[in-house]
Protein backbone atom coordinates (compact mmCIF):
# COMPACT_ATOMS: atom_id res chain seq x y z
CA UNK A 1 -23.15 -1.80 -6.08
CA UNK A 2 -19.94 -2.46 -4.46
CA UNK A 3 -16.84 -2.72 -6.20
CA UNK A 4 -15.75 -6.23 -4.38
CA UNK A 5 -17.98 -8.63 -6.40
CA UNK A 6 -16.04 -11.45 -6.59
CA UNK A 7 -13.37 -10.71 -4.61
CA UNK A 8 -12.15 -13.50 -2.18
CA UNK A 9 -13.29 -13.52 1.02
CA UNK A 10 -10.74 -16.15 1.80
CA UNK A 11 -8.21 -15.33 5.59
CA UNK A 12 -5.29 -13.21 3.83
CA UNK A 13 -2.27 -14.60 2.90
CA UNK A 14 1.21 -13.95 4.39
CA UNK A 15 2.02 -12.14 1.01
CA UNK A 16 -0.74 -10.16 1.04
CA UNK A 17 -0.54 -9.03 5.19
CA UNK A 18 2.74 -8.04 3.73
CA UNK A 19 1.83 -5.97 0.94
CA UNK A 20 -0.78 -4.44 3.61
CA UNK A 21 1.96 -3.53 5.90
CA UNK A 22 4.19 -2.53 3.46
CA UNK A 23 1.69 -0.01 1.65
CA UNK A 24 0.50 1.46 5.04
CA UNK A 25 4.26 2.01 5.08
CA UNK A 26 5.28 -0.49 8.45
CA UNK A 27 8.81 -2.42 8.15
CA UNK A 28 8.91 -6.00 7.68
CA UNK A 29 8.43 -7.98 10.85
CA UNK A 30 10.61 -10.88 10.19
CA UNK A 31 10.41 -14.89 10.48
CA UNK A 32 8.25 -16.17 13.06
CA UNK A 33 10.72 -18.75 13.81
CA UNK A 34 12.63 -16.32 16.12
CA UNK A 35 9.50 -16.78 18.42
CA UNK A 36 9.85 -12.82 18.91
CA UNK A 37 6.75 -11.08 16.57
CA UNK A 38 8.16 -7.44 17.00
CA UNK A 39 4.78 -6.07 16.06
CA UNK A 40 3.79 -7.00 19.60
CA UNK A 41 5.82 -4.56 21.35
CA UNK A 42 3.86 -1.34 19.10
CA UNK A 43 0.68 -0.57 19.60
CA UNK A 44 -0.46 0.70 15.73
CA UNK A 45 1.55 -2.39 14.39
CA UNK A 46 -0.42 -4.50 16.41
CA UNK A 47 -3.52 -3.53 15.86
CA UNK A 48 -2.62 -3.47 12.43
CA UNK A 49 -1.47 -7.21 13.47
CA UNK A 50 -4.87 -8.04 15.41
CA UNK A 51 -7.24 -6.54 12.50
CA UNK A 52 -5.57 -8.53 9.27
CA UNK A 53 -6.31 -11.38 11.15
CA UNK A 54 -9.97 -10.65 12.45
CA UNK A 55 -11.53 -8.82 9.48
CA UNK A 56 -15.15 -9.49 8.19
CA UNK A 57 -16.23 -11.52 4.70
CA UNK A 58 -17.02 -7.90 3.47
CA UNK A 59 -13.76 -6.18 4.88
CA UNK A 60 -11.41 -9.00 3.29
CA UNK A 61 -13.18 -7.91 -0.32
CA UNK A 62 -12.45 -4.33 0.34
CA UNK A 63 -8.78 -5.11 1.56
CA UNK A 64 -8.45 -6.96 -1.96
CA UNK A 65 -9.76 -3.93 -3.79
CA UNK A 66 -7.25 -1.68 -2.53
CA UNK A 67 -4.86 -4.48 -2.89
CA UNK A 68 -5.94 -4.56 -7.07
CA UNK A 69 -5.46 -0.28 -6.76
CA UNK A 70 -2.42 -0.40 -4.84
CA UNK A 71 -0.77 -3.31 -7.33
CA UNK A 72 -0.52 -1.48 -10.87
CA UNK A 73 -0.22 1.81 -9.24
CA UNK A 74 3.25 1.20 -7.76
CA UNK A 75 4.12 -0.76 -11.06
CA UNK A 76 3.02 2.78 -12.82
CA UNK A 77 5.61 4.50 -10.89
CA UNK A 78 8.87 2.52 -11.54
CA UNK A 79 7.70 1.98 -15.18
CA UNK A 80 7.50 6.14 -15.38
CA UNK A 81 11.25 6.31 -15.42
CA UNK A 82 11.23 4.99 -19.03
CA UNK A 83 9.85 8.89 -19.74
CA UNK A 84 12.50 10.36 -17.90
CA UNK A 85 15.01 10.79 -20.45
CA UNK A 86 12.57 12.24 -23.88
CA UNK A 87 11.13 15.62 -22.87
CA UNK A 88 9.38 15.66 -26.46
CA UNK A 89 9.14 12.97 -28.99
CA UNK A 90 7.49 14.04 -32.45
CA UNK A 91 3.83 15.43 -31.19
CA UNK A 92 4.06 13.84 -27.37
CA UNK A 93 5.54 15.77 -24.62
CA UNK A 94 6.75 14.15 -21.19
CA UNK A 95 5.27 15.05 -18.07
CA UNK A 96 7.90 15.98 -16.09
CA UNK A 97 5.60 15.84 -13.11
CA UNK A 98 4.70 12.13 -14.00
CA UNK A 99 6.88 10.53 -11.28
CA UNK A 100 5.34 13.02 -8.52
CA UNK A 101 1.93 12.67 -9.65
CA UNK A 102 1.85 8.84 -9.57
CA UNK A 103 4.15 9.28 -6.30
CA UNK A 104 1.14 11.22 -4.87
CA UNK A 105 -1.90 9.57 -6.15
CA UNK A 106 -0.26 6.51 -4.95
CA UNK A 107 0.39 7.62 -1.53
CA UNK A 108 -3.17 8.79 -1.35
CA UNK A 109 -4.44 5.05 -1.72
CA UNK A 110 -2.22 3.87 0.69
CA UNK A 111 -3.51 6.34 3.08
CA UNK A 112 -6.98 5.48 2.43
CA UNK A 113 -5.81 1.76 3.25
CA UNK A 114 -4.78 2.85 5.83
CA UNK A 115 -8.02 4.52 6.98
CA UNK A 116 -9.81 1.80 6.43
CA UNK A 117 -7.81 -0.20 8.83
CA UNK A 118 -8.13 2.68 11.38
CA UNK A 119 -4.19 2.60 11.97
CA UNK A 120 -2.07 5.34 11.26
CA UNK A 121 0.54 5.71 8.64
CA UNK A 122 3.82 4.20 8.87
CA UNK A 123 7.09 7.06 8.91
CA UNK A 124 6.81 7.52 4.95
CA UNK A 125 3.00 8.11 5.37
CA UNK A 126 3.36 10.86 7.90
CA UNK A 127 3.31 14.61 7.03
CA UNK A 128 6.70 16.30 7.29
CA UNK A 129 8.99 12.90 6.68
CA UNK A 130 8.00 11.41 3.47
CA UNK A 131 10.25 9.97 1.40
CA UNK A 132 10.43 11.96 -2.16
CA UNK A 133 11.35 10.12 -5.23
């Protein structure tokens, strides 16, 4: 049994095609108003573009379960600097690879977004130029 029971197989909203390009680590693309989509003009953007629109009842459940991964695992990471000033605190010791290990574990949902949209990972995605927090 799939985990997508239940999950909406409604067309995505502009806040979640967001969050999609965001995670797989593509810039923001702007107002539509400008009647200049910049996405057009890059081929992994827009097929990015072209599948978020276009995806299957199934697909959209899967996108939403990476979507409920993705959600609480970058809260995790900005909530892990509330650790970074105790090193010990009576019988509980800090992590001081907490930040890195939530970095990574988060990064390797976004690439598996990623794979399942068959596009390849924006800048901070790529080997040899992520960014390090």
């Amino acid at each position: 049994m799939s985990g997508t029971v239940g999950l909406s197989t409604d067309i995505l909203s502009e806040g979640e095609k967001m969050d999609i390009r965001r995670f797989c680590g593509y810039p923001a693309i702007g107002s539509r108003e400008g009647n200049q989509e910049s996405w057009r003009f890059f081929q992994v953007e827009g097929a990015l573009e072209w599948r978020m629109n276009y995806l299957s009842a199934a697909e959209l459940q899967q996108i939403r379960l990476y979507l409920s991964q993705l959600y609480p695992l970058e809260t995790a990471i900005t909530a892990s600097s509330d650790n970074l000033d105790t090193a010990r605190a009576a019988s509980w010791y800090h992590n001081g690879r907490e930040v890195q290990d939530r970095m990574m574990l988060f990064t390797l949902w976004r690439r598996r977004l990623c794979a399942f949209l068959g596009v390849t990972g924006g800048l901070e995605l790529q080997d040899g130029r992520a960014i390090v927090v």
